[in-house]
Protein backbone atom coordinates (compact mmCIF):
# COMPACT_ATOMS: atom_id res chain seq x y z
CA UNK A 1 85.27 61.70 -198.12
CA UNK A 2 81.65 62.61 -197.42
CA UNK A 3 80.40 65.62 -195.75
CA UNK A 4 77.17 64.34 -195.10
CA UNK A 5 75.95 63.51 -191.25
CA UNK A 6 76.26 60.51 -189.62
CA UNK A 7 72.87 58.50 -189.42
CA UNK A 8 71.51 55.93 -187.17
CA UNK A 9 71.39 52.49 -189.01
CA UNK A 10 68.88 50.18 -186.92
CA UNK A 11 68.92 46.49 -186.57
CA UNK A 12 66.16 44.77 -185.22
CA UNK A 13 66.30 42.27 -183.03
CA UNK A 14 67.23 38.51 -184.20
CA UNK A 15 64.25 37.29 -182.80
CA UNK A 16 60.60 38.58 -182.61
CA UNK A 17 57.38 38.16 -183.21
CA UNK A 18 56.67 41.06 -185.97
CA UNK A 19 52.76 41.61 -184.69
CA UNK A 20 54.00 42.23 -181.19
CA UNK A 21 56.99 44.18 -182.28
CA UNK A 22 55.39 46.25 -184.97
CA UNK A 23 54.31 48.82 -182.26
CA UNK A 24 57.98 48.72 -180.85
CA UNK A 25 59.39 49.54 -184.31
CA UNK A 26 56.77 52.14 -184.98
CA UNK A 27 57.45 54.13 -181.62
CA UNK A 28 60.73 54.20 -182.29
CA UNK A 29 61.05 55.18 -185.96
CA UNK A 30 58.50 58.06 -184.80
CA UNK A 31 61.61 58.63 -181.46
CA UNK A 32 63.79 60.52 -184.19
CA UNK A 33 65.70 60.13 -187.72
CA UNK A 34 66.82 56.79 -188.83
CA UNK A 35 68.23 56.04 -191.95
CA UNK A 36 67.24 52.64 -192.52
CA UNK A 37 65.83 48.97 -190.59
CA UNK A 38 68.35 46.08 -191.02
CA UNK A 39 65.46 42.89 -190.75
CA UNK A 40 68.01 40.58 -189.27
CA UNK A 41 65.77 37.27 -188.60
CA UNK A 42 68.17 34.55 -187.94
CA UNK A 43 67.22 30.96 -187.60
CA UNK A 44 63.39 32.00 -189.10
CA UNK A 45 62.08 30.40 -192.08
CA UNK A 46 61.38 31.68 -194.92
CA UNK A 47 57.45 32.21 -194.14
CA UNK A 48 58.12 33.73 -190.79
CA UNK A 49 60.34 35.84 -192.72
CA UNK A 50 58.01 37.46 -195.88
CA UNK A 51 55.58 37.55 -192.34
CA UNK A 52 58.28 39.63 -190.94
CA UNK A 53 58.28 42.12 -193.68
CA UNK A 54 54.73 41.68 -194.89
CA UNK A 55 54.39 43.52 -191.63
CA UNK A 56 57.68 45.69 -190.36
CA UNK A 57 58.46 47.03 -194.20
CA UNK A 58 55.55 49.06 -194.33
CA UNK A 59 55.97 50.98 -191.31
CA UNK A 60 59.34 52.35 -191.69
CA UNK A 61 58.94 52.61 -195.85
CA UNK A 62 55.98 55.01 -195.16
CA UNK A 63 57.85 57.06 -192.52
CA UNK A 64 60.88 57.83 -195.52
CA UNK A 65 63.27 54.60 -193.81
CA UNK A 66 64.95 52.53 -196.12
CA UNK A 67 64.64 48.72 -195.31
CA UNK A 68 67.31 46.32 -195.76
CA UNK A 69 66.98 42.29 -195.06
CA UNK A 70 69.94 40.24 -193.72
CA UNK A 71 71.56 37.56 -195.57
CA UNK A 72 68.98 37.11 -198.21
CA UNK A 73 69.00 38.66 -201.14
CA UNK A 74 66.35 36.82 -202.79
CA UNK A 75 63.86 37.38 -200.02
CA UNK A 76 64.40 41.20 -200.20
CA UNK A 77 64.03 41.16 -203.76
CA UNK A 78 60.57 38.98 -203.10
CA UNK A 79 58.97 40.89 -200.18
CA UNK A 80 59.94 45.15 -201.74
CA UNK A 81 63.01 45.36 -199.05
CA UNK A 82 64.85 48.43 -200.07
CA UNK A 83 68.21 46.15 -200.48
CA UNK A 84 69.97 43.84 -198.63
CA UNK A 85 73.14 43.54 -196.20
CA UNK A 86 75.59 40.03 -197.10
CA UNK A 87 78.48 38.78 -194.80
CA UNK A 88 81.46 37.13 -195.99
CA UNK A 89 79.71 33.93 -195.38
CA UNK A 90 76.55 35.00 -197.09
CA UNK A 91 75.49 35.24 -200.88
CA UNK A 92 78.48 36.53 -203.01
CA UNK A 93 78.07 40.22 -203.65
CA UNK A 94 77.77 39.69 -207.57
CA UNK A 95 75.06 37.60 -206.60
CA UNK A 96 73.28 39.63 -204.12
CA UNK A 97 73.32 42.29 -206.67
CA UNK A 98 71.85 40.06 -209.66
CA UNK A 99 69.25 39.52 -207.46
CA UNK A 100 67.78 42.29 -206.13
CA UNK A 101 68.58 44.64 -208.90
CA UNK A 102 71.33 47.62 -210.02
CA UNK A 103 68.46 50.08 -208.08
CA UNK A 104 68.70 48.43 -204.73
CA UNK A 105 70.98 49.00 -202.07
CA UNK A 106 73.55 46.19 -201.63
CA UNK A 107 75.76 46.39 -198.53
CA UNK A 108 78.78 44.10 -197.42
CA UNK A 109 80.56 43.00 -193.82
CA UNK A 110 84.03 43.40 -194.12
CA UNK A 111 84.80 43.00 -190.55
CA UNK A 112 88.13 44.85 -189.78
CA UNK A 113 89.60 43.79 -192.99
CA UNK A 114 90.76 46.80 -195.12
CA UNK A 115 90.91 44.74 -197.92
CA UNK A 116 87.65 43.13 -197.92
CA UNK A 117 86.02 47.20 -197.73
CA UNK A 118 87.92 47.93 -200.63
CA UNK A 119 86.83 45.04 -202.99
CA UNK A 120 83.35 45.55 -201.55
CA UNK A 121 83.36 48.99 -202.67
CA UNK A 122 85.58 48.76 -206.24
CA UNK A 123 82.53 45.77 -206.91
CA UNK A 124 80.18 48.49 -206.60
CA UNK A 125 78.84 48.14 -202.82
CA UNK A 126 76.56 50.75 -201.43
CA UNK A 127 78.41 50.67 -198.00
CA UNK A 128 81.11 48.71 -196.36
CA UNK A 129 80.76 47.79 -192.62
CA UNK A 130 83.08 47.68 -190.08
CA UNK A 131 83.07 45.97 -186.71
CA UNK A 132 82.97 44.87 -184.19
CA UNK A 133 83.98 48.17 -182.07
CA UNK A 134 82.79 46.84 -178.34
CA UNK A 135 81.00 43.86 -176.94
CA UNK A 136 78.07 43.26 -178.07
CA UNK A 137 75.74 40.86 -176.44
CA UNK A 138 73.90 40.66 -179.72
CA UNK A 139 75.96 37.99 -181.80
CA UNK A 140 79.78 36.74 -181.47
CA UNK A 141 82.11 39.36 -183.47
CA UNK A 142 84.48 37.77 -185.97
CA UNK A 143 86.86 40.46 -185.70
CA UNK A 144 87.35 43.42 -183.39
CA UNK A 145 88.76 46.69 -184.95
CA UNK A 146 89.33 50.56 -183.83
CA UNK A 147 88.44 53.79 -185.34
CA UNK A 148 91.08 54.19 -187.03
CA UNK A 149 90.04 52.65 -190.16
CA UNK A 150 87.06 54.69 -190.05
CA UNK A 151 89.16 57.58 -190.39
CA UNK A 152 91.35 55.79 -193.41
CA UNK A 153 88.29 54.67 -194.93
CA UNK A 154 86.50 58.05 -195.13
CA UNK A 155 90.04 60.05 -196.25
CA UNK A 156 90.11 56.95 -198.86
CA UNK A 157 86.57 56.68 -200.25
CA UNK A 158 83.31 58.35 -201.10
CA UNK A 159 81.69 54.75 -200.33
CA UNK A 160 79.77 55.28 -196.95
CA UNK A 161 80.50 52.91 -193.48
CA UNK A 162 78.83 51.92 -191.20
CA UNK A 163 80.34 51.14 -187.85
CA UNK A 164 78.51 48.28 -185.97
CA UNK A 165 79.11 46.14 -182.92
CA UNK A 166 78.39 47.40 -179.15
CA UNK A 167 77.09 51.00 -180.21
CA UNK A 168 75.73 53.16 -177.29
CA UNK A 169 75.13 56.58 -176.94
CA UNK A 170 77.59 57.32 -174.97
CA UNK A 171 80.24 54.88 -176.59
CA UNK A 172 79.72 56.41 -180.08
CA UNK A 173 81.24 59.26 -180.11
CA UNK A 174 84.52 58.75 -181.55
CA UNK A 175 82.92 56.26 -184.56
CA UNK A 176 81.34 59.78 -185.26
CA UNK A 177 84.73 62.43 -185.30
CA UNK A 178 86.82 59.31 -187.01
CA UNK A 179 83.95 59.64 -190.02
CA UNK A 180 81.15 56.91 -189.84
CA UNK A 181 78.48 57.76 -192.10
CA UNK A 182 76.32 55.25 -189.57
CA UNK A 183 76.09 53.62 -186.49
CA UNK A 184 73.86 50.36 -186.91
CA UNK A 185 72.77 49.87 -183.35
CA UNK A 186 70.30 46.91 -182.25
CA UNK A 187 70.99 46.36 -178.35
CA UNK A 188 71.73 49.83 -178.06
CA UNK A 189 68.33 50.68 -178.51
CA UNK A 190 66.42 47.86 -177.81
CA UNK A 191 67.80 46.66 -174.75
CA UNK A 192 67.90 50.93 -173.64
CA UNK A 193 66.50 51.25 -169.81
CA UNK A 194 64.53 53.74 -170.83
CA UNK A 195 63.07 52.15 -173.66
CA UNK A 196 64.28 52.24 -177.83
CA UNK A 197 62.19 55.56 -178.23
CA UNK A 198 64.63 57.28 -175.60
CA UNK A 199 67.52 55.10 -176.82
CA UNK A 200 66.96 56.77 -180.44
CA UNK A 201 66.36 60.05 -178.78
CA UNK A 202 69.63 60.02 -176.94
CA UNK A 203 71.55 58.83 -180.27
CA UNK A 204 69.96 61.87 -182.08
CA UNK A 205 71.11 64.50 -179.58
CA UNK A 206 74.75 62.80 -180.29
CA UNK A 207 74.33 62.99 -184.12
CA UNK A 208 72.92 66.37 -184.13
């Protein structure tokens, strides 16, 4: 079990244009603490995504946030991502790890699948992630789950997880007292009515 407080784990958006969003991304990193930017760039190319993080890394690796790219470990190791994040579907984690190095941070989906978290972690996974907790109008969840295996996962292992899938401020509460070590949040805070800087503001008055 960790100790440590639970963090704000931001996914971009799954489409953008990384010039016009850069300013976004900035004002929002600058809103209050964030662990670390999940690039998640589906259906873009492989130019449009070194673009991507030619442009977004910089800005949250010079503000202390780690930066993690979805689904492609080989890209992350090519464009200085902090790590990556796999799915089931995605790159093997033996393989995402070959690739991007024993110093990077590899982290794994394992859905609401106890099982899954637990070979994840005993591979040597950085974090497990569990979801989806609530609608999200972000992507279609494979699996739904419940907090409860937030709780058996943090009595279980010293392996952080992150709890993803519908976060809001004011939904997030009990991901926090069962023992998420983060919330990844993407509509959360960039769909916000008052705009991702308040978004990230509200989640930090939550988190403390």
């Amino acid at each position: 079990m960790t100790d440590s407080p639970c963090r704000l784990y931001l996914i971009t958006p799954p489409r953008l244009d990384p010039g016009t969003f850069a300013p976004v991304l900035a004002a929002a990193l600058d809103a209050g603490d964030v662990a670390c930017v999940q690039l998640r760039l589906k259906d873009a190319d492989d130019d449009a995504i070194r673009r991507a993080c030619d442009i977004l890394r910089p800005l949250a690796q010079d503000r202390g946030v780690a930066v993690l790219l979805n689904d492609r470990p080989d890209l992350a190791a090519a464009t200085g991502c902090d790590g990556v994040h796999v799915g089931q579907e995605d790159a093997p984690y033996a393989r995402a790890r070959e690739m991007v190095g024993n110093e990077a941070i590899v982290g794994v989906t394992c859905h609401d699948s106890r099982h899954l978290a637990m070979t994840a972690a005993e591979a040597g996974a950085d974090y497990v992630a569990f979801g989806a907790f609530f609608p999200t109008p972000t992507k279609q969840p494979k699996a739904r789950t419940t907090p409860d295996i937030l709780a058996w996962w943090s009595e279980l292992s010293v392996v952080p997880c992150v709890a993803i899938g519908g976060i809001l401020p004011d939904n997030a509460g009990p991901l926090v007292d069962a023992g998420a070590d983060f919330l990844a949040v993407s509509s959360g805070v960039w769909d916000h009515p008052d705009g991702p800087a308040a978004a990230i503001r509200a989640f930090g008055r939550l988190l403390g």
